[in-house]
C-alpha atoms as a PDB file:
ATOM      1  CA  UNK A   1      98.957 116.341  86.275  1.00  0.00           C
ATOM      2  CA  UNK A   2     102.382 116.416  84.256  1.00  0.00           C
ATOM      3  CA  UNK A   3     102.301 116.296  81.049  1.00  0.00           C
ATOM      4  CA  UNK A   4     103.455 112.552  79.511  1.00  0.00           C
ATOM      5  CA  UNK A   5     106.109 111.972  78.033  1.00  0.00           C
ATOM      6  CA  UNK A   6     106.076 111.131  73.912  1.00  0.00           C
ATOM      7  CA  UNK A   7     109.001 109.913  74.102  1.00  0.00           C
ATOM      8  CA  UNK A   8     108.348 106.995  76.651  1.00  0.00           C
ATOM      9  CA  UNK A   9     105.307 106.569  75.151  1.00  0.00           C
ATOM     10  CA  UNK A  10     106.736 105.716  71.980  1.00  0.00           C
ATOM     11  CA  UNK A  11     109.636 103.228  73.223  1.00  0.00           C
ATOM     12  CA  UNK A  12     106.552 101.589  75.195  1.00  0.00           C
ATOM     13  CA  UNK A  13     104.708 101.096  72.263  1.00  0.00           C
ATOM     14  CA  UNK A  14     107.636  99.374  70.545  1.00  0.00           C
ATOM     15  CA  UNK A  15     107.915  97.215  72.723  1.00  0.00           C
ATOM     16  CA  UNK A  16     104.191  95.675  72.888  1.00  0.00           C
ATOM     17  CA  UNK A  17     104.672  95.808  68.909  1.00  0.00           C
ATOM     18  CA  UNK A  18     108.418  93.405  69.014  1.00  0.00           C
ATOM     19  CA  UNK A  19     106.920  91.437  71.867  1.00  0.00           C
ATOM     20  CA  UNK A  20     103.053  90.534  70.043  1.00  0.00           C
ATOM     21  CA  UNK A  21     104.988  90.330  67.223  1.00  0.00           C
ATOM     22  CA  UNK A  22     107.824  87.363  69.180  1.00  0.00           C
ATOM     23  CA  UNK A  23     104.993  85.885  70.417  1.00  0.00           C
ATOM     24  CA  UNK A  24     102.684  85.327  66.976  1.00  0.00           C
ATOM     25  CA  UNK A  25     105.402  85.829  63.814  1.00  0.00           C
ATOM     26  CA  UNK A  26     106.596  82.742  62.464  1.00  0.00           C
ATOM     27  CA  UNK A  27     109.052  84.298  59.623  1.00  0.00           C
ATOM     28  CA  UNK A  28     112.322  84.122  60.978  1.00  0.00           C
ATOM     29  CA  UNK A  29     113.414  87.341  59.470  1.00  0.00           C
ATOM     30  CA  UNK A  30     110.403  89.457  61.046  1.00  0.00           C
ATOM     31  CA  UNK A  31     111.266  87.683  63.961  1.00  0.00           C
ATOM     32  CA  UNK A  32     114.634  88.887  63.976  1.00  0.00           C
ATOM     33  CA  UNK A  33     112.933  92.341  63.383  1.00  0.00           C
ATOM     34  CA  UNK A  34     111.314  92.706  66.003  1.00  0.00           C
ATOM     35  CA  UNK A  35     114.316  91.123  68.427  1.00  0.00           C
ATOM     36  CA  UNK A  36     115.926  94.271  67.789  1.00  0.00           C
ATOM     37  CA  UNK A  37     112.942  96.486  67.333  1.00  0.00           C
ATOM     38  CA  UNK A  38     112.494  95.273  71.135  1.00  0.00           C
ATOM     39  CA  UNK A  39     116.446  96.140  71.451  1.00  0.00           C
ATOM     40  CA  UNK A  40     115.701  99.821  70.187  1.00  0.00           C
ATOM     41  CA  UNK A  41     112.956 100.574  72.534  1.00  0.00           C
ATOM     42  CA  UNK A  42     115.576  99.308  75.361  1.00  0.00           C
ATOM     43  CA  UNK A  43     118.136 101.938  73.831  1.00  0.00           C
ATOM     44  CA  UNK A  44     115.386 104.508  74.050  1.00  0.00           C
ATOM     45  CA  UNK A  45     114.827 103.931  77.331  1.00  0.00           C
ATOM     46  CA  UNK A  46     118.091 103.935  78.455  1.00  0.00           C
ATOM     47  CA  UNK A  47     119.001 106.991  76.904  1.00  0.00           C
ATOM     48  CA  UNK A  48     116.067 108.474  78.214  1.00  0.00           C
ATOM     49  CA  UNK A  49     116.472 108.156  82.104  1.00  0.00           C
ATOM     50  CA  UNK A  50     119.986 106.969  82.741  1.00  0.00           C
ATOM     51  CA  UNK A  51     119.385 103.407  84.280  1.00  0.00           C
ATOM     52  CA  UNK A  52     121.547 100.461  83.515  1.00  0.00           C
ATOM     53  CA  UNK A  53     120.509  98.798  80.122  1.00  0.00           C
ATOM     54  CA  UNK A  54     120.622  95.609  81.896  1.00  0.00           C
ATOM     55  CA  UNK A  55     117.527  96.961  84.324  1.00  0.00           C
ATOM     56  CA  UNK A  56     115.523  97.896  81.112  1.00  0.00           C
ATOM     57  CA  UNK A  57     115.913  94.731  79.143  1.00  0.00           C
ATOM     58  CA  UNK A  58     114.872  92.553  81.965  1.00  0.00           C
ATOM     59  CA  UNK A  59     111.341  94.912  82.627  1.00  0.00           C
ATOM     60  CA  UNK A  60     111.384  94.816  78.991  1.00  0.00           C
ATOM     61  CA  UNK A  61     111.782  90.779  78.143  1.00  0.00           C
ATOM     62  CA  UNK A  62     110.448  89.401  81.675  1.00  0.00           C
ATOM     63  CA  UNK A  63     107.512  88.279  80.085  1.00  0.00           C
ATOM     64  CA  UNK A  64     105.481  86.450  76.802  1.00  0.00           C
ATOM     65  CA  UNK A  65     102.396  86.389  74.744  1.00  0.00           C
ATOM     66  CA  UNK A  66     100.389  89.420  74.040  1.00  0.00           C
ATOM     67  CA  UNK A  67     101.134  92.331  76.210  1.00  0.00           C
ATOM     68  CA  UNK A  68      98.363  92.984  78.296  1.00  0.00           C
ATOM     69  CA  UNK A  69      97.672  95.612  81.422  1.00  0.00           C
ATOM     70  CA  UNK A  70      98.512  93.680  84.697  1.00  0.00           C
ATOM     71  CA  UNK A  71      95.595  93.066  87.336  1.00  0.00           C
ATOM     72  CA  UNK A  72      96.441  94.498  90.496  1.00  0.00           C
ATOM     73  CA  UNK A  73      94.020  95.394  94.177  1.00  0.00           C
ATOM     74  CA  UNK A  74      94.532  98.655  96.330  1.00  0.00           C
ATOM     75  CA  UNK A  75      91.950  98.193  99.850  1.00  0.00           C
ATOM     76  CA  UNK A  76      91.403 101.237 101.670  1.00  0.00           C
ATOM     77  CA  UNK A  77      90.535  99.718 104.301  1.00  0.00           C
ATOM     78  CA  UNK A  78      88.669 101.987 107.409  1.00  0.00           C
ATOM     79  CA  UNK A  79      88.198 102.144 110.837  1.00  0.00           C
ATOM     80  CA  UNK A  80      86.633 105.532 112.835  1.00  0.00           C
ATOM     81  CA  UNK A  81      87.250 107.909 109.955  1.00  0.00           C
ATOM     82  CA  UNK A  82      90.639 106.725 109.447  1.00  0.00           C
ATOM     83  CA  UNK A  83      92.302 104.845 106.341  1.00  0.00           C
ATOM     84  CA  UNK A  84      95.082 101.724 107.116  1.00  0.00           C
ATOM     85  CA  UNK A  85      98.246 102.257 105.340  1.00  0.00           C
ATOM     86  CA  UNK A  86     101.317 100.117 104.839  1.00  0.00           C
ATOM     87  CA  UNK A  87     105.388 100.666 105.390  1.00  0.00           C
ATOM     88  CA  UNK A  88     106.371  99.519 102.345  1.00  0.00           C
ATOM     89  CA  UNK A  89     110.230  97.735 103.258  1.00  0.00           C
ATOM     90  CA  UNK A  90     111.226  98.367  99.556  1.00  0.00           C
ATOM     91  CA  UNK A  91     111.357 102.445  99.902  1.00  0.00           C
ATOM     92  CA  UNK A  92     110.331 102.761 103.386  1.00  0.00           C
ATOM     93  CA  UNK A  93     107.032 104.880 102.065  1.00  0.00           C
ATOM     94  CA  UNK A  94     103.187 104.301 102.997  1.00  0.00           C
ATOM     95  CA  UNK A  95     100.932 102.514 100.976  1.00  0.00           C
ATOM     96  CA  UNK A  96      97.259 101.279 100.876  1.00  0.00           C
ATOM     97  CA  UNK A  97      97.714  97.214 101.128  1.00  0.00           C
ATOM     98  CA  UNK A  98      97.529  95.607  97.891  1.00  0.00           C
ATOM     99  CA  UNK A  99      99.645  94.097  95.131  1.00  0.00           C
ATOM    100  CA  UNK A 100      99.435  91.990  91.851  1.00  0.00           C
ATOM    101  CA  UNK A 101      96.486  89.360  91.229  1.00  0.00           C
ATOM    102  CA  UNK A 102      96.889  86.006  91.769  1.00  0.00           C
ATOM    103  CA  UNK A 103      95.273  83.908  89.034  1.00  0.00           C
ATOM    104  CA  UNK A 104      93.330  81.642  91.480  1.00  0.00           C
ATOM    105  CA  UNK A 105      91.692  84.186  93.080  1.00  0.00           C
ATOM    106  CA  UNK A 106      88.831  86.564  92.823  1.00  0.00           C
ATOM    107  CA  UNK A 107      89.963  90.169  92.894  1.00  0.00           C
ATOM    108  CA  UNK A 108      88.214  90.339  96.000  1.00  0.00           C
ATOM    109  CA  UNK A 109      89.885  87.540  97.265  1.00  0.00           C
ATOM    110  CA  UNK A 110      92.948  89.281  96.711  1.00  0.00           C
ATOM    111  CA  UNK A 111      92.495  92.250  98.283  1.00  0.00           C
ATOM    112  CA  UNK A 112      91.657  89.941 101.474  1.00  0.00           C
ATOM    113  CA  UNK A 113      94.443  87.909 100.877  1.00  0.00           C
ATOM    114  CA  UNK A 114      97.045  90.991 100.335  1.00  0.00           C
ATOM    115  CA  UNK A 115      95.706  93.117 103.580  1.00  0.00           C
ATOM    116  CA  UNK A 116      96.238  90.180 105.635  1.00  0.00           C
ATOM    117  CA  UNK A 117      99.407  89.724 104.335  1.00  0.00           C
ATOM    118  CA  UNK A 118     100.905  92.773 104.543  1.00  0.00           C
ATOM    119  CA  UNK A 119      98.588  94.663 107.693  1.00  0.00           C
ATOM    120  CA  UNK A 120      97.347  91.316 109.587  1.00  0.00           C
ATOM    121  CA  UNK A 121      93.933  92.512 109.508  1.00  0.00           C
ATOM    122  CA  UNK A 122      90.872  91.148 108.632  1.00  0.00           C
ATOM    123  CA  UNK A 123      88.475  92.711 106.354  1.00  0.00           C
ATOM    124  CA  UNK A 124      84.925  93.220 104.640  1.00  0.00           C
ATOM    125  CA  UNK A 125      85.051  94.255 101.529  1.00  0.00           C
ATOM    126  CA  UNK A 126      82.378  96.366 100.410  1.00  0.00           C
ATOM    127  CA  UNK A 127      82.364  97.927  97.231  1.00  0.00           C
ATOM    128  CA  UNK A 128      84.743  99.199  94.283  1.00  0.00           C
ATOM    129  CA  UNK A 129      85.818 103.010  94.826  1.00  0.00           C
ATOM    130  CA  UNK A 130      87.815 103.289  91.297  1.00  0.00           C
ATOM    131  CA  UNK A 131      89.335 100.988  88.585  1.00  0.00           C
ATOM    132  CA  UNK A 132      92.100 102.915  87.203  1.00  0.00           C
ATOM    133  CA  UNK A 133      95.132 102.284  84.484  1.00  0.00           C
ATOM    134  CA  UNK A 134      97.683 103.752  86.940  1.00  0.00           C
ATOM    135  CA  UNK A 135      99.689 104.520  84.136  1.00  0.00           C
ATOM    136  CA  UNK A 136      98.158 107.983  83.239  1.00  0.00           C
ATOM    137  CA  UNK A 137      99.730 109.236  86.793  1.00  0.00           C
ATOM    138  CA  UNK A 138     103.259 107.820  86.713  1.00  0.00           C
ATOM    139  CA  UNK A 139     106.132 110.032  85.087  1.00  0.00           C
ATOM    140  CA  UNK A 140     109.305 110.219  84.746  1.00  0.00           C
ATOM    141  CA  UNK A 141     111.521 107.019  86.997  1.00  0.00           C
ATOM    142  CA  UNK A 142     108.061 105.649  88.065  1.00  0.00           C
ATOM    143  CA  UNK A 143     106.410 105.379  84.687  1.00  0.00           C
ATOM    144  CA  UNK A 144     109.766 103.956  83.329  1.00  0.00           C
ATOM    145  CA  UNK A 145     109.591 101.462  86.253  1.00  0.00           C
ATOM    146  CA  UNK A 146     105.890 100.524  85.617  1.00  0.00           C
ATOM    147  CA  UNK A 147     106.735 100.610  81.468  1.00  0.00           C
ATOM    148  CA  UNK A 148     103.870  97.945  81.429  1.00  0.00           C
ATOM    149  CA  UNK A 149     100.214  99.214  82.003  1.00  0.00           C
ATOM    150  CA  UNK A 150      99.239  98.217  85.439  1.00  0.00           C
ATOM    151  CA  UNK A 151      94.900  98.368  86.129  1.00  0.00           C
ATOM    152  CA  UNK A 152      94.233  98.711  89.233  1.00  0.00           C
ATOM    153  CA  UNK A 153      91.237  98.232  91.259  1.00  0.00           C
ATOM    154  CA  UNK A 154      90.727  99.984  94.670  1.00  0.00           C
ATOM    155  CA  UNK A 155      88.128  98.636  97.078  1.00  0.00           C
ATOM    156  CA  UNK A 156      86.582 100.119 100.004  1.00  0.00           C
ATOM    157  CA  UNK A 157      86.691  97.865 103.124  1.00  0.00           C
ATOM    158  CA  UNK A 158      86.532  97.990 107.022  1.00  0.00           C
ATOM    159  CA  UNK A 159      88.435  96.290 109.693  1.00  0.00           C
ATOM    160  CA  UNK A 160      86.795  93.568 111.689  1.00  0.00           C
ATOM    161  CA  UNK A 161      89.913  92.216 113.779  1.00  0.00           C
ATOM    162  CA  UNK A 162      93.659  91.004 113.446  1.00  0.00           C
ATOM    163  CA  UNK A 163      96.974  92.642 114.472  1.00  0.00           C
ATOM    164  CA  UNK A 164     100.387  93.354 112.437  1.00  0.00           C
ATOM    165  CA  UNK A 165     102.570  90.289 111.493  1.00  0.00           C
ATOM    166  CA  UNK A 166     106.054  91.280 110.968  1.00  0.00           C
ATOM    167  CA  UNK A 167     106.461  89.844 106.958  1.00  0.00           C
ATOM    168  CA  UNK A 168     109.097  90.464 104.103  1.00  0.00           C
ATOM    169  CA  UNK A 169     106.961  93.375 102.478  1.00  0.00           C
ATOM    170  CA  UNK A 170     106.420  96.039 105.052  1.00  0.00           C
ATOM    171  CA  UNK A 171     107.594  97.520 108.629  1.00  0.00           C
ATOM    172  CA  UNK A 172     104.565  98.290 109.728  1.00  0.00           C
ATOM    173  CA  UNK A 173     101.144  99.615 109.740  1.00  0.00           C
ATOM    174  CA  UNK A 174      98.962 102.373 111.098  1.00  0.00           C
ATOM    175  CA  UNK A 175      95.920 104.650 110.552  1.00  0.00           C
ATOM    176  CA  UNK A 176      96.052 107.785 109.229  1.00  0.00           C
ATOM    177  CA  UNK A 177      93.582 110.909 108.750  1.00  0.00           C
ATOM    178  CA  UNK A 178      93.322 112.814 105.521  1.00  0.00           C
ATOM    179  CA  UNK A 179      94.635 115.935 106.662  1.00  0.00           C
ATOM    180  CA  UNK A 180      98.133 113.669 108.463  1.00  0.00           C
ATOM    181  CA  UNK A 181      98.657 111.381 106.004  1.00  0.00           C
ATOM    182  CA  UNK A 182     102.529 110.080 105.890  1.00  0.00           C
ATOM    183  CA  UNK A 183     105.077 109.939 103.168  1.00  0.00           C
ATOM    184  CA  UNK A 184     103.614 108.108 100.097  1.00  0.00           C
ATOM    185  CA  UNK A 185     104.804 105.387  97.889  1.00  0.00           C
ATOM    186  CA  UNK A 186     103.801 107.392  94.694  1.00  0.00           C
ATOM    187  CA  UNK A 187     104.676 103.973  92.870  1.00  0.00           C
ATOM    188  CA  UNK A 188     101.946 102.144  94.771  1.00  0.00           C
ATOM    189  CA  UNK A 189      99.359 105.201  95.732  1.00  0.00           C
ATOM    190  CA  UNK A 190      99.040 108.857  96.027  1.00  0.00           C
ATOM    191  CA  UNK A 191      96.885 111.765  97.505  1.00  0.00           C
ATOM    192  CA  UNK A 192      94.537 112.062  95.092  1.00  0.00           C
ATOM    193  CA  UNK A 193      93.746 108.386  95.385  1.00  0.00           C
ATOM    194  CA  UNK A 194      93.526 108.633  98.805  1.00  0.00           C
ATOM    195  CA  UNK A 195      91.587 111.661  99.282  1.00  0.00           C
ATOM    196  CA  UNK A 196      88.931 109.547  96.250  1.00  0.00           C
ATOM    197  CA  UNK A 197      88.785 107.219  98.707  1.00  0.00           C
ATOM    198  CA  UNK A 198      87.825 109.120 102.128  1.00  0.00           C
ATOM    199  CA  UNK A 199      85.621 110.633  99.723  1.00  0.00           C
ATOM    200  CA  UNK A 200      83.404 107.225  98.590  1.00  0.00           C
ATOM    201  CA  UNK A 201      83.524 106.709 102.258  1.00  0.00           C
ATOM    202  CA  UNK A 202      81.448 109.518 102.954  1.00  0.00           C
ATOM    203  CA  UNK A 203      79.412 109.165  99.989  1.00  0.00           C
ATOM    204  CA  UNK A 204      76.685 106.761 100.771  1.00  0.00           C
ATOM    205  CA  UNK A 205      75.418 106.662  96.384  1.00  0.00           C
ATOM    206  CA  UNK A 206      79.373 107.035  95.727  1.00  0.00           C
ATOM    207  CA  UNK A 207      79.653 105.423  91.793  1.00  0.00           C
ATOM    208  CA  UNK A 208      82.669 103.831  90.862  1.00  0.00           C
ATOM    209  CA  UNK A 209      85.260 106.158  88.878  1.00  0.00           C
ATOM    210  CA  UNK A 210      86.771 104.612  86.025  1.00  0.00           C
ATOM    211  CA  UNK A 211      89.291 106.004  83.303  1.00  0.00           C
END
């Protein structure tokens, strides 16, 4: 694994200190501290990888209240040996199906909800293969891209019918084998996900791996 970065690190830290600090101060002066204590960390950032300040700022300010890890669901979803992944439209890369929670729903509900979505299929969902802060495996223009911490949770399901419905999100969708597995959205997924989840497959007493 690379090694992380301080320096993010730090400008992501100052900014979950200026925006806690938005969202609870009620001295106008701190407040104006930590508007451009939130302003630094965007100048870190931008001096670190190059993209327009404009880009940072808005991942930066799109949201209030106490900074929190978003919720997200991965299904690796099976059928003879062989795991269903996504063409993502955005980068044109594969993906397991998945995406952000919605609040109504159960996280399993949402892992049904987003593999119909995005593959067509329908699904049984069976039990959790990992939760995982995907932060610890994003560097360089991915982690700055994901600057908030994003937990996601990774089922293991099967197919039990439905076809591909052309939609917004993705091309198209396929099975793949371990050993021919396409380009990867390393955003979204990446080997060593996938080859944890093949692996709980096979693993009938397979225990949930957590970081």
């Amino acid at each position: 694994m690379e090694k992380r970065d301080q320096f993010t690190d730090w400008a992501i830290e100052l900014q979950s200190i200026a925006q806690n600090g938005l969202e609870f101060g009620r001295d106008r002066f701190d407040l104006e501290r930590y508007t451009r204590l939130r302003e630094i960390a965007t100048e870190m950032m931008t001096s670190k990888t190059g993209l327009p300040k404009k880009q940072i700022k808005f991942m930066f300010s799109s949201e209030d209240g106490y900074q929190t890890p978003k919720l997200a669901t991965r299904a690796a979803v099976f059928k003879n040996n062989q795991i269903l992944l996504v063409k993502e439209t955005t980068d044109n890369l594969w993906s397991m199906p998945g995406g952000w929670c919605e609040p109504n729903l159960s996280v399993r509900d949402n892992c049904i909800k987003e593999v119909k979505e995005e593959a067509g299929r329908d699904i049984t969902v069976n039990r959790v293969i990992a939760i995982k802060n995907s932060q610890t495996n994003i560097h360089g223009k991915n982690r700055i891209e994901r600057a908030i911490n994003v937990c996601n949770i990774i089922f293991l399901c099967h197919e039990i019918g439905g076809q591909f419905i052309p939609n917004t999100e993705t091309s198209s969708c396929s099975y793949f084998s371990l050993d021919k597995l396409p380009p990867l959205s390393l955003k979204r997924n990446n080997q060593e996900e996938i080859t944890m989840c093949f692996a709980a497959l096979n693993e009938a007493d397979w225990q949930t791996w957590f970081n």
